[in-house]
PDB file of N, CA and C in Angstrom:
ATOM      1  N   UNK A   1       3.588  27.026 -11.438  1.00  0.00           N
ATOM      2  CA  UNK A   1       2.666  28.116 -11.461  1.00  0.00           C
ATOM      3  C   UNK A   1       3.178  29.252 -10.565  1.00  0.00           C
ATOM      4  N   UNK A   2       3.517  28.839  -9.291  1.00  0.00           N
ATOM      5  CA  UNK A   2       4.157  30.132  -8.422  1.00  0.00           C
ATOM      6  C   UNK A   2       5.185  30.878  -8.977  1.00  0.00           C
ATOM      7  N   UNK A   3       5.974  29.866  -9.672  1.00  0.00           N
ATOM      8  CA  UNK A   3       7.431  30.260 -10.254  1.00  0.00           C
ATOM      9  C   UNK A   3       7.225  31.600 -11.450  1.00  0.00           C
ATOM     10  N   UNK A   4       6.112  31.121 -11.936  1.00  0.00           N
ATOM     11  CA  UNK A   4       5.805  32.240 -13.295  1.00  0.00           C
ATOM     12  C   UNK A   4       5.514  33.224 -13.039  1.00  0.00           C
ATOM     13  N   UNK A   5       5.249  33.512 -11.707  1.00  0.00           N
ATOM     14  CA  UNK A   5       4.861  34.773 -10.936  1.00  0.00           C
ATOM     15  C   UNK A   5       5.908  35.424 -10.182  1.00  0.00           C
ATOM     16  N   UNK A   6       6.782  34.812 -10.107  1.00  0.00           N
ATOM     17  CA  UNK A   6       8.334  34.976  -9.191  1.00  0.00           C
ATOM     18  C   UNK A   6       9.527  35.724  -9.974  1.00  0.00           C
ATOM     19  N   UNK A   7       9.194  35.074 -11.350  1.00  0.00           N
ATOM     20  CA  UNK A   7      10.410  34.457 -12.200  1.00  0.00           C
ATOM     21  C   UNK A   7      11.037  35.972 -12.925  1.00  0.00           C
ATOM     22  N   UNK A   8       9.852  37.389 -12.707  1.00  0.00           N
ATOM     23  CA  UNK A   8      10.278  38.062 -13.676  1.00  0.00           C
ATOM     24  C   UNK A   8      11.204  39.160 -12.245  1.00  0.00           C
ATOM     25  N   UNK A   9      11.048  38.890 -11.531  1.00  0.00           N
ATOM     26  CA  UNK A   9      11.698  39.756 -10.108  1.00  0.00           C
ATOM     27  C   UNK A   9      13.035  39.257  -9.742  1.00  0.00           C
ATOM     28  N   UNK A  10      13.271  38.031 -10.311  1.00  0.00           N
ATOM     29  CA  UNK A  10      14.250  37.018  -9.738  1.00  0.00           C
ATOM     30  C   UNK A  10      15.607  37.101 -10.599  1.00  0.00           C
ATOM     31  N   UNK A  11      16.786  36.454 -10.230  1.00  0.00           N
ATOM     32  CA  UNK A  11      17.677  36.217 -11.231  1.00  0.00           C
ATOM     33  C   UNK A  11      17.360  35.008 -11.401  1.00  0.00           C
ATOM     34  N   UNK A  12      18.489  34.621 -12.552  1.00  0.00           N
ATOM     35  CA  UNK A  12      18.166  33.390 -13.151  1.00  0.00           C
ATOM     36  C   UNK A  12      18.872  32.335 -12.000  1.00  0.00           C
ATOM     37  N   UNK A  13      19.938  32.563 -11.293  1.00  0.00           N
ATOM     38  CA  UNK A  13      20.949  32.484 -10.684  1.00  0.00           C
ATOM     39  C   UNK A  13      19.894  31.349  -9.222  1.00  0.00           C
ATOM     40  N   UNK A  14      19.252  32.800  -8.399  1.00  0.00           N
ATOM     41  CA  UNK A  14      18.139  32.592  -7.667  1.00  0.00           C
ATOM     42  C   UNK A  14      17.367  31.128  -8.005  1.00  0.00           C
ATOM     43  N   UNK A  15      16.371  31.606  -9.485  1.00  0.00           N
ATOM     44  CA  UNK A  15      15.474  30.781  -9.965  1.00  0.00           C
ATOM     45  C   UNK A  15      15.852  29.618  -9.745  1.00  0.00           C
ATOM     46  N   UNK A  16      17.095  29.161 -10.208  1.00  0.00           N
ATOM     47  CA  UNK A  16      17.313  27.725 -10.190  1.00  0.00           C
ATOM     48  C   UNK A  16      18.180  27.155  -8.984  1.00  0.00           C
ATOM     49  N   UNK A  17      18.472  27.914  -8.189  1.00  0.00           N
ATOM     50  CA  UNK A  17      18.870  27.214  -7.046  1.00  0.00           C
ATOM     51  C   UNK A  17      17.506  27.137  -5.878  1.00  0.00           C
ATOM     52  N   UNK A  18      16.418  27.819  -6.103  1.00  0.00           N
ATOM     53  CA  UNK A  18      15.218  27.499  -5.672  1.00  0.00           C
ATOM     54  C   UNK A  18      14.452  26.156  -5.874  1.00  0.00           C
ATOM     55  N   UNK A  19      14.315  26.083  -7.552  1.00  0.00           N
ATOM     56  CA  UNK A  19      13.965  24.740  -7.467  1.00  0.00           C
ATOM     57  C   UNK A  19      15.285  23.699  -7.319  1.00  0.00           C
ATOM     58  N   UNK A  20      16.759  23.556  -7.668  1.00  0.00           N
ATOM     59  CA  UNK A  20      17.138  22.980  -7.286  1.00  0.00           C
ATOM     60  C   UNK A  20      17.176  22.283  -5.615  1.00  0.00           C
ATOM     61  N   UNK A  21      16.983  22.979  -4.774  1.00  0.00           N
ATOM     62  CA  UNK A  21      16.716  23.431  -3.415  1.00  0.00           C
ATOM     63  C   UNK A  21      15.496  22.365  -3.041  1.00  0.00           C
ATOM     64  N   UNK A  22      14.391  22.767  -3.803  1.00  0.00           N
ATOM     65  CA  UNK A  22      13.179  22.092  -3.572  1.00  0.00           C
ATOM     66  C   UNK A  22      12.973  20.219  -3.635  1.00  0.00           C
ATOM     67  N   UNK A  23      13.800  20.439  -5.012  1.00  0.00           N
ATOM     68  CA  UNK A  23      13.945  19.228  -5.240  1.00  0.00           C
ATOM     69  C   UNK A  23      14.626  18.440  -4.759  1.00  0.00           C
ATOM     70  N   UNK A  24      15.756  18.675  -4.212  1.00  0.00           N
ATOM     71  CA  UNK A  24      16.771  18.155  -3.009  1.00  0.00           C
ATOM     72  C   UNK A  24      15.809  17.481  -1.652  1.00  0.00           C
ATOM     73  N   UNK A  25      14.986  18.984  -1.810  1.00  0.00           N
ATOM     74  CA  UNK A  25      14.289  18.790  -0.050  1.00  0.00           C
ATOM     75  C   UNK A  25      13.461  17.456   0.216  1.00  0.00           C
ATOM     76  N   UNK A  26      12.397  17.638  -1.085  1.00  0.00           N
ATOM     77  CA  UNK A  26      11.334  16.623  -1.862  1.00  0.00           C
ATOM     78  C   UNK A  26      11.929  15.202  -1.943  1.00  0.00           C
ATOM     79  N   UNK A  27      13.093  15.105  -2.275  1.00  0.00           N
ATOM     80  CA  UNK A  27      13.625  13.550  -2.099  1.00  0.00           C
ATOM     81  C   UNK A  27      14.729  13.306  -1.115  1.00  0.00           C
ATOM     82  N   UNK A  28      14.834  14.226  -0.570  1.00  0.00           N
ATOM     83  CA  UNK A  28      15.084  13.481   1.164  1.00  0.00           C
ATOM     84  C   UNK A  28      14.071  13.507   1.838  1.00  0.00           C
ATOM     85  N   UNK A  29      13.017  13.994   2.161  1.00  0.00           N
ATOM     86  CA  UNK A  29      11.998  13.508   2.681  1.00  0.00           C
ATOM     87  C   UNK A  29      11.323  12.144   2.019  1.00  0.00           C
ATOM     88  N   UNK A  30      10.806  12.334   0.411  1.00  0.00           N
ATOM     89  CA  UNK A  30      10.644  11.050  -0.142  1.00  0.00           C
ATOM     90  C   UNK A  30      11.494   9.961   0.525  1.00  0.00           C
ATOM     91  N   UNK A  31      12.290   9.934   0.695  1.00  0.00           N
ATOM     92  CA  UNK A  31      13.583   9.135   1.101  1.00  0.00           C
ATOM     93  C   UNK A  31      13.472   8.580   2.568  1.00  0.00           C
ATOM     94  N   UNK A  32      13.172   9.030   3.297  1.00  0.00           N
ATOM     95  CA  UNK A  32      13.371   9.127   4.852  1.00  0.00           C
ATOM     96  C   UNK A  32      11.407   8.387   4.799  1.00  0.00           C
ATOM     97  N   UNK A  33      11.040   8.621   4.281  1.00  0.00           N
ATOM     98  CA  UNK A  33       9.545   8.339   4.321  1.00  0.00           C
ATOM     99  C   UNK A  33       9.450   6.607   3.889  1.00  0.00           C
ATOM    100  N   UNK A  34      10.233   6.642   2.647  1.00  0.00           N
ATOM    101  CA  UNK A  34      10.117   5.015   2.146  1.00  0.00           C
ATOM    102  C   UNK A  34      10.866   4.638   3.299  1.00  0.00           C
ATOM    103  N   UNK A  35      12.615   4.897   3.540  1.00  0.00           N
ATOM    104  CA  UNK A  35      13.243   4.422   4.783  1.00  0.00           C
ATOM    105  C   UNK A  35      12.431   4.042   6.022  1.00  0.00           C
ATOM    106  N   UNK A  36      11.651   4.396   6.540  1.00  0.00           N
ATOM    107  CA  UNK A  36      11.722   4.408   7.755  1.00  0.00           C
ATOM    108  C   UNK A  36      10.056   4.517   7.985  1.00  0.00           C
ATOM    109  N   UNK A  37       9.152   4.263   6.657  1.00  0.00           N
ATOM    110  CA  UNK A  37       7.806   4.024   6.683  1.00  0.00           C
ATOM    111  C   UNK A  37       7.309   3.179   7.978  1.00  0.00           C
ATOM    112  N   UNK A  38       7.743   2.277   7.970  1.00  0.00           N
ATOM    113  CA  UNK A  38       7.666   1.230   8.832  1.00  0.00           C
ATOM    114  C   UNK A  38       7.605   1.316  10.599  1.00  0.00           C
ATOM    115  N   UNK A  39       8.338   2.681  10.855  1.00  0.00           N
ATOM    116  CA  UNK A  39       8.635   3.376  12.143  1.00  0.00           C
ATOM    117  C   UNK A  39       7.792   4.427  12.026  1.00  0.00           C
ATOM    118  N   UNK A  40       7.243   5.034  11.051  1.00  0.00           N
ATOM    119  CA  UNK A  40       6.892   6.484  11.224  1.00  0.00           C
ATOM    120  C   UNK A  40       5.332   6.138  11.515  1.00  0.00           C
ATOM    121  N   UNK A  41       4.902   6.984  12.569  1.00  0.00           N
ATOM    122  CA  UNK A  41       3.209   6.806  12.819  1.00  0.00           C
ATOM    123  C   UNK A  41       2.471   7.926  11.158  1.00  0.00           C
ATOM    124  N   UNK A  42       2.203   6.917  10.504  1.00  0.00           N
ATOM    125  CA  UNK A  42       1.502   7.564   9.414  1.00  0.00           C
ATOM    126  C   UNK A  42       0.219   8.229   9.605  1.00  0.00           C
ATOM    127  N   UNK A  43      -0.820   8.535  10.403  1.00  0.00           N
ATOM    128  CA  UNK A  43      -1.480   8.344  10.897  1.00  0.00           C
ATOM    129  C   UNK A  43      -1.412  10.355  11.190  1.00  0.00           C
ATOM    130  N   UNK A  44      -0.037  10.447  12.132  1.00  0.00           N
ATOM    131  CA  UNK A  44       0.173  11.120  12.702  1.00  0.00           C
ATOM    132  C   UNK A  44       0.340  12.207  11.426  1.00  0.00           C
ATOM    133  N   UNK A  45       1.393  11.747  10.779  1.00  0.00           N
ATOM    134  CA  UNK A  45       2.117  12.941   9.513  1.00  0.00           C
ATOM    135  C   UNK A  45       0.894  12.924   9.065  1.00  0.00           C
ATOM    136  N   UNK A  46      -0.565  12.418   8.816  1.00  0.00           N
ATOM    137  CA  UNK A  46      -0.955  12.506   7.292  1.00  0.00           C
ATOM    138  C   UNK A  46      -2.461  13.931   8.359  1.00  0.00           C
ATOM    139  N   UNK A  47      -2.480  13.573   9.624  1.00  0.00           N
ATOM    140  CA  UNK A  47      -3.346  14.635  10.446  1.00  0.00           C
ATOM    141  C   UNK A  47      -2.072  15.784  10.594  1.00  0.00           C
ATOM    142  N   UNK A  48      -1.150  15.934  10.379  1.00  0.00           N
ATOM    143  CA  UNK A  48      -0.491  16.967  10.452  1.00  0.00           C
ATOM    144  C   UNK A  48      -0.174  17.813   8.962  1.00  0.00           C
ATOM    145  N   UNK A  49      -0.277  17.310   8.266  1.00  0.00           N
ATOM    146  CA  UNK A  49       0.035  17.491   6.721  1.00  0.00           C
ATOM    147  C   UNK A  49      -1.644  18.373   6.452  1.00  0.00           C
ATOM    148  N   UNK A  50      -2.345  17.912   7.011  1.00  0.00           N
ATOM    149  CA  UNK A  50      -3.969  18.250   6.485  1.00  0.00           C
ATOM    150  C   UNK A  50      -4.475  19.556   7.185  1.00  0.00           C
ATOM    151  N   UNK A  51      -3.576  19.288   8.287  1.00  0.00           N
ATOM    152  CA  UNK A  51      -3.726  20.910   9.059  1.00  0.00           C
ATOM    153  C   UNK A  51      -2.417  21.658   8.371  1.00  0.00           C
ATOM    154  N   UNK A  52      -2.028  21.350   8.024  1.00  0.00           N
ATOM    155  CA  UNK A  52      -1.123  22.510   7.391  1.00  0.00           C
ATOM    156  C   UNK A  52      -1.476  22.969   6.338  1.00  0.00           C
ATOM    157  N   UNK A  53      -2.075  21.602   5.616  1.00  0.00           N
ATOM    158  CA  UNK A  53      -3.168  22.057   4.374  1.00  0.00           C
ATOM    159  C   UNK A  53      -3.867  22.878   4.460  1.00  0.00           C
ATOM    160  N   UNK A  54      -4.578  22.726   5.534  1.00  0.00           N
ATOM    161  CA  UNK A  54      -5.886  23.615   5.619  1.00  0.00           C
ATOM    162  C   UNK A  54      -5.654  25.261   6.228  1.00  0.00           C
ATOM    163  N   UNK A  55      -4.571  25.121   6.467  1.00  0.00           N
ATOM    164  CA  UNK A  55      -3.968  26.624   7.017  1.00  0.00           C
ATOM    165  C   UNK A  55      -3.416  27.521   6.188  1.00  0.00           C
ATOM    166  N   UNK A  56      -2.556  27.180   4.868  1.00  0.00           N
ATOM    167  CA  UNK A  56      -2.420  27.083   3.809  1.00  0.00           C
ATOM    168  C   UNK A  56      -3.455  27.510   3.097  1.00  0.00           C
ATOM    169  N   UNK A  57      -4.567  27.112   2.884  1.00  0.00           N
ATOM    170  CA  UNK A  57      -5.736  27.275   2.058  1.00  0.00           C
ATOM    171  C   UNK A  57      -6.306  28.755   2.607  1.00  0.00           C
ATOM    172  N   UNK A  58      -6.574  28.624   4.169  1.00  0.00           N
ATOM    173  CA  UNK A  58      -7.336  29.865   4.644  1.00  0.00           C
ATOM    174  C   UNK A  58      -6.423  30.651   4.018  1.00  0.00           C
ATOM    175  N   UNK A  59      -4.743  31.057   4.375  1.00  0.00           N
ATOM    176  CA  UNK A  59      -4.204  31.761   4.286  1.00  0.00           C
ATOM    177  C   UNK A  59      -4.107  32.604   2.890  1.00  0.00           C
ATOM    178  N   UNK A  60      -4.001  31.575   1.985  1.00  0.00           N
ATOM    179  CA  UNK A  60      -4.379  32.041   0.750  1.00  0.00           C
ATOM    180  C   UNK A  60      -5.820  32.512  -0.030  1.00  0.00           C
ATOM    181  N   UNK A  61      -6.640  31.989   0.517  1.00  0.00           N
ATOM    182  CA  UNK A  61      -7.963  32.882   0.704  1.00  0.00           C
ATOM    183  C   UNK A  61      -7.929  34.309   1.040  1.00  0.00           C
ATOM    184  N   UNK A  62      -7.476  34.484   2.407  1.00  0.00           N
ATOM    185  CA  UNK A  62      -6.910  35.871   2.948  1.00  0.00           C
ATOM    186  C   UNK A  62      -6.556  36.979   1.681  1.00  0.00           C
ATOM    187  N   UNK A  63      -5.546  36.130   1.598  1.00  0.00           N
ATOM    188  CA  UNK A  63      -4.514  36.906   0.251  1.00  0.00           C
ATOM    189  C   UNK A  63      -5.194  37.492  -0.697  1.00  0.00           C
ATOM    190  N   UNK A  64      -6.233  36.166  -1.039  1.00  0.00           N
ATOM    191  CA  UNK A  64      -6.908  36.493  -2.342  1.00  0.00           C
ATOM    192  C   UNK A  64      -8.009  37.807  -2.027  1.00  0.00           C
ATOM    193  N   UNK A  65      -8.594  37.546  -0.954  1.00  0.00           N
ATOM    194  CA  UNK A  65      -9.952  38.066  -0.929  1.00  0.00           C
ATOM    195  C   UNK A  65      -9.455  39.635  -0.429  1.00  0.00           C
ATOM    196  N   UNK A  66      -7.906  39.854   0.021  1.00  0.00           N
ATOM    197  CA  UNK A  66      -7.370  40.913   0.170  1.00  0.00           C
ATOM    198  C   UNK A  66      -7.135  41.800  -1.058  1.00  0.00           C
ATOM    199  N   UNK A  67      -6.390  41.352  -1.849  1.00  0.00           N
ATOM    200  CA  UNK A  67      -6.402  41.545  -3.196  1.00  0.00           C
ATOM    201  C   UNK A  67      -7.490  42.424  -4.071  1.00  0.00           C
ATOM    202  N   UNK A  68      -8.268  41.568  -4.147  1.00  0.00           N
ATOM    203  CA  UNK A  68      -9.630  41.627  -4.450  1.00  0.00           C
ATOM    204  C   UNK A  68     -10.366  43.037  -3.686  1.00  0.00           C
ATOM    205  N   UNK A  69     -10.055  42.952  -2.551  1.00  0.00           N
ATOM    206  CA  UNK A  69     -10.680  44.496  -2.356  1.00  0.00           C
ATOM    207  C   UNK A  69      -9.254  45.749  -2.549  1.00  0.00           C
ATOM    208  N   UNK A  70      -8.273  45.378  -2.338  1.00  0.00           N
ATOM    209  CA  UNK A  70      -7.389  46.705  -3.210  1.00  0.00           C
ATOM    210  C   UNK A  70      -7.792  46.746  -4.507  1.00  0.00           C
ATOM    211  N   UNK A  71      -8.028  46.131  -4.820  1.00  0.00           N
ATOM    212  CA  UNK A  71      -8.295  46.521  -6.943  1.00  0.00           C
ATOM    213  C   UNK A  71     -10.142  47.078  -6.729  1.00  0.00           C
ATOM    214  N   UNK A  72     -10.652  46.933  -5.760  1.00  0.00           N
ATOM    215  CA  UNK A  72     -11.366  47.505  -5.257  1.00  0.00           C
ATOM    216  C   UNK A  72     -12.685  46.101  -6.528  1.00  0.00           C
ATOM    217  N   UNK A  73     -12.466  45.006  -6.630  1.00  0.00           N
ATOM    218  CA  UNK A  73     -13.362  44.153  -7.325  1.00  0.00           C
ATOM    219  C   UNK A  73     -14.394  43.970  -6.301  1.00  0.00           C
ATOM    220  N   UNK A  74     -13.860  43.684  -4.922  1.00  0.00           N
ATOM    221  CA  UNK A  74     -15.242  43.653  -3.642  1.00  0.00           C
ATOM    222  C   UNK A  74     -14.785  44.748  -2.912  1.00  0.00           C
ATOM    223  N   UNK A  75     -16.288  45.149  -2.728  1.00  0.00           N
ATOM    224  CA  UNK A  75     -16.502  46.548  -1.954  1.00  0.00           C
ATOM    225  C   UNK A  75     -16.195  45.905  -0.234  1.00  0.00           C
ATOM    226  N   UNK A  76     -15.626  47.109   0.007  1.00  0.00           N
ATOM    227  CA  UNK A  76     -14.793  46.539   1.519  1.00  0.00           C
ATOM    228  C   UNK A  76     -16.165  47.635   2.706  1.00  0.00           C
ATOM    229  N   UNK A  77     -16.546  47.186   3.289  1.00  0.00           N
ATOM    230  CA  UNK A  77     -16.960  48.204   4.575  1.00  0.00           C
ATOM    231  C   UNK A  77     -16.579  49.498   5.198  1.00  0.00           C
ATOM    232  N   UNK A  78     -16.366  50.623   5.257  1.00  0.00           N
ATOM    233  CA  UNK A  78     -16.137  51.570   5.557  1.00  0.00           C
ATOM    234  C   UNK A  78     -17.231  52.562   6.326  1.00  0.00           C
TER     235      UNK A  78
END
């Protein structure tokens, strides 16, 4: 979904060494996670993952609700 929004600014060149990139990243972590499950405080990553989540979310709220008043859809205070 992000990509379809990216994709017409981008080269093709770009495009696919992005997700190639991603996908690399995604299974060395996958990787290091099954490895070493056993050592890793899960506990810890999954309260750190949820705040990043949730920071993530505001942030894109921001975005949106920014948006939204340049196209002038919500009236902003002045």
């Amino acid at each position: 979904m992000f990509y379809t929004g990216m994709a017409p600014y981008m080269e093709l060149k770009q495009l696919l060494s992005g997700i190639f990139l991603a996908i690399l990243l995604l299974t060395a972590v996958g990787f290091v996670m099954l490895r070493y499950s056993v050592k890793l405080p899960m506990t810890l990553f999954f309260k750190v993952a949820t705040i990043l989540i949730y920071a993530l979310a505001f942030k894109i709220l921001g975005v949106s609700i920014h948006s939204l008043q340049v196209s002038q859809v919500i009236q902003t205070n002045r």
